[in-house]
PDB file of N, CA and C in Angstrom:
ATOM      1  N   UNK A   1      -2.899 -12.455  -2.417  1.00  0.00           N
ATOM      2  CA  UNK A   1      -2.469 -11.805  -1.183  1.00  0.00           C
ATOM      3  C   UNK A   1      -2.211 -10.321  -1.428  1.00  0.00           C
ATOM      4  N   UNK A   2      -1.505 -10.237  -2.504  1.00  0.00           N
ATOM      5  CA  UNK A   2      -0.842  -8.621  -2.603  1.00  0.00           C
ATOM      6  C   UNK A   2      -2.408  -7.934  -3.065  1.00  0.00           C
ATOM      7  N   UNK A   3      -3.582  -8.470  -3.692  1.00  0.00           N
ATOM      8  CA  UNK A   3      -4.573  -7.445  -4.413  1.00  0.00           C
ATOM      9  C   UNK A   3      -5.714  -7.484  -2.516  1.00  0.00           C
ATOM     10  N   UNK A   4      -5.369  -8.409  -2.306  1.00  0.00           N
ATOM     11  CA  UNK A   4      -6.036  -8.130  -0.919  1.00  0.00           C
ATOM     12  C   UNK A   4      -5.622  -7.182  -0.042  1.00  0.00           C
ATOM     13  N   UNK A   5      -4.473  -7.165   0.096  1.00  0.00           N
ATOM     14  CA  UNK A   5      -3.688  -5.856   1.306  1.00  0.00           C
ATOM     15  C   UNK A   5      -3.752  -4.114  -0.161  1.00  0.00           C
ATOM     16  N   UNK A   6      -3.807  -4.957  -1.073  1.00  0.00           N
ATOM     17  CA  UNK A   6      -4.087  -3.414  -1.676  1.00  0.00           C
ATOM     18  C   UNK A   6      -5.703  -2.626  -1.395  1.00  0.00           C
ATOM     19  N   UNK A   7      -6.495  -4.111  -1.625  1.00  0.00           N
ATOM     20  CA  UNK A   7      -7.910  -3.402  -1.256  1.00  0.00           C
ATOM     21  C   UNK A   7      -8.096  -3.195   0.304  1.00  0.00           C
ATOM     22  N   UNK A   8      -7.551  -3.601   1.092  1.00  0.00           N
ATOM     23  CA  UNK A   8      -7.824  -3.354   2.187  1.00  0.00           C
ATOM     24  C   UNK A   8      -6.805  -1.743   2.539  1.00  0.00           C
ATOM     25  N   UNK A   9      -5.488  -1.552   1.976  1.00  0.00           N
ATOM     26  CA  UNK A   9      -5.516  -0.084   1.861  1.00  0.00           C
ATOM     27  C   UNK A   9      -6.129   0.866   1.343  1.00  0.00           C
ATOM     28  N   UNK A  10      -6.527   0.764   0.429  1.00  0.00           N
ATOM     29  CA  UNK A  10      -7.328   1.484  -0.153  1.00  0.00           C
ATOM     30  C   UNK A  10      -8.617   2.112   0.559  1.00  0.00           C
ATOM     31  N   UNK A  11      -9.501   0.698   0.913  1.00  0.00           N
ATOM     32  CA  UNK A  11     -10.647   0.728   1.492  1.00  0.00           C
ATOM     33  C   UNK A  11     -10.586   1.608   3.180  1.00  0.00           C
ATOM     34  N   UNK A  12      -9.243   1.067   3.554  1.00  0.00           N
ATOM     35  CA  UNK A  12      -8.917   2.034   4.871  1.00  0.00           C
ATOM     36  C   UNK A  12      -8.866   3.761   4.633  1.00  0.00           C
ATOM     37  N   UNK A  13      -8.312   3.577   3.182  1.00  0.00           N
ATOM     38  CA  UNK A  13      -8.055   5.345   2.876  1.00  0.00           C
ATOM     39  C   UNK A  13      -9.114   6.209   2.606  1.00  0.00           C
ATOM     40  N   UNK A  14     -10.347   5.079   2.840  1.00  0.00           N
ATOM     41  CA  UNK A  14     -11.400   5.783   2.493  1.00  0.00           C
ATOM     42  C   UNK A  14     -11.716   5.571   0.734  1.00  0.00           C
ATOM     43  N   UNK A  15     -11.213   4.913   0.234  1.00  0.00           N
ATOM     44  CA  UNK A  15     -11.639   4.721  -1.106  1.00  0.00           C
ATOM     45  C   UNK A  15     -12.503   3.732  -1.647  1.00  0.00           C
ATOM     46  N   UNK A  16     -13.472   3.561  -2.408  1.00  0.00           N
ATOM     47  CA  UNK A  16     -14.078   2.798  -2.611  1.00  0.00           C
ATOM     48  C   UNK A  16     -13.396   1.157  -3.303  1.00  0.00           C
ATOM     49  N   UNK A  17     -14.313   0.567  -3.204  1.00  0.00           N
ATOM     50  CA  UNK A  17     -13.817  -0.720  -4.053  1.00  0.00           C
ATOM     51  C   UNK A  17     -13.730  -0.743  -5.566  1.00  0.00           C
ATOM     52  N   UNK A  18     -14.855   0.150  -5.933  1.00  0.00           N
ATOM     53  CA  UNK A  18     -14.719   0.224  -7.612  1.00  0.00           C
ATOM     54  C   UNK A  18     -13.755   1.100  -8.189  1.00  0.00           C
ATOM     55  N   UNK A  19     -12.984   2.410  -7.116  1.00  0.00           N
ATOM     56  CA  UNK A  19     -12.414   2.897  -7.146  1.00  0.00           C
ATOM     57  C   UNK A  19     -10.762   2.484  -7.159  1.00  0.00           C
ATOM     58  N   UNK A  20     -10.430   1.301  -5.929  1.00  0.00           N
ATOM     59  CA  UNK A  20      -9.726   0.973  -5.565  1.00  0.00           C
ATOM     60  C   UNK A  20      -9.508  -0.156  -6.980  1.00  0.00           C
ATOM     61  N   UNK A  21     -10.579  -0.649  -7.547  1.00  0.00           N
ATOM     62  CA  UNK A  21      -9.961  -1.248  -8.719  1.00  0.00           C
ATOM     63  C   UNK A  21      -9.713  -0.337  -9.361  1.00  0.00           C
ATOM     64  N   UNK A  22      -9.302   0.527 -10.311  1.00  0.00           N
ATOM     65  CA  UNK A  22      -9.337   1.312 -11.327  1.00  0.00           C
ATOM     66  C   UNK A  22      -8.071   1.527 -11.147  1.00  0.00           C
ATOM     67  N   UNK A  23      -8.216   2.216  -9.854  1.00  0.00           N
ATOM     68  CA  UNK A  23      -6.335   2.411  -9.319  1.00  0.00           C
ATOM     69  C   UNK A  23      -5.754   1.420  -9.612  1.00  0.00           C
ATOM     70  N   UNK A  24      -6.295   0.150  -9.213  1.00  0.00           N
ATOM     71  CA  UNK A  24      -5.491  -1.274  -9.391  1.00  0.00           C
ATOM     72  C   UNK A  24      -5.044  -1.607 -10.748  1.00  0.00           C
ATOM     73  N   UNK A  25      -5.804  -1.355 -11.807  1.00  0.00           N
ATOM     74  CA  UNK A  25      -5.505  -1.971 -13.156  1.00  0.00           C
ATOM     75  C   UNK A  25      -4.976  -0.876 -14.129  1.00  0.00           C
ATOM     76  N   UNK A  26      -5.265   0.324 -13.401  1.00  0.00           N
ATOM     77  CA  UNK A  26      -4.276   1.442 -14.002  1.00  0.00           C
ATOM     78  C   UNK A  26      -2.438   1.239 -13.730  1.00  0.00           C
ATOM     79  N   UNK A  27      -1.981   0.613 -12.196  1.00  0.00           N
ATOM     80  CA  UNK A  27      -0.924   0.624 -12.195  1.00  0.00           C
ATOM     81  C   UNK A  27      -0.732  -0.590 -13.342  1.00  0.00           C
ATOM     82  N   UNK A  28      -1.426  -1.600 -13.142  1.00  0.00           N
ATOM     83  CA  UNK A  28      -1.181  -3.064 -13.899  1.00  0.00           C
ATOM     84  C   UNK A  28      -0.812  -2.178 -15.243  1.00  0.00           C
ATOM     85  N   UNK A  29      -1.616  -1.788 -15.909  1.00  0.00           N
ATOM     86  CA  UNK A  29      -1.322  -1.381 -17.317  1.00  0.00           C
ATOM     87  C   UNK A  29      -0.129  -0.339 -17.526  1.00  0.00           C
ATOM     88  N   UNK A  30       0.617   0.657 -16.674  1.00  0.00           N
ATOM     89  CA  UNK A  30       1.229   1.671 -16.902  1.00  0.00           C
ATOM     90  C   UNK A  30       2.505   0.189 -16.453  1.00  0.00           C
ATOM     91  N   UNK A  31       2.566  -0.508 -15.863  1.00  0.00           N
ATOM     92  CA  UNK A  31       3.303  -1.900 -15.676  1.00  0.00           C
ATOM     93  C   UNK A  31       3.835  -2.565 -17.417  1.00  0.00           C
ATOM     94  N   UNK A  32       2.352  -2.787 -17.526  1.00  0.00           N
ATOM     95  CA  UNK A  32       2.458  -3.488 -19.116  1.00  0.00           C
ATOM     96  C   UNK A  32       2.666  -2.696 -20.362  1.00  0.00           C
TER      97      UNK A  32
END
């Protein structure tokens, strides 16, 4: 649920999907 409403912000902001991952697993890791 939460990686879905992230890609769907993202994708609204105009960002891509391959993009919108990178962002995604960058927070994951600055997390870990």
């Amino acid at each position: 649920m939460h990686l879905l409403r992230f890609f769907l912000n993202e994708c609204c902001n105009g960002n891509s999907i391959i993009n919108a991952t990178k962002i995604y697993f960058s927070k994951i890791n600055k997390i870990v």
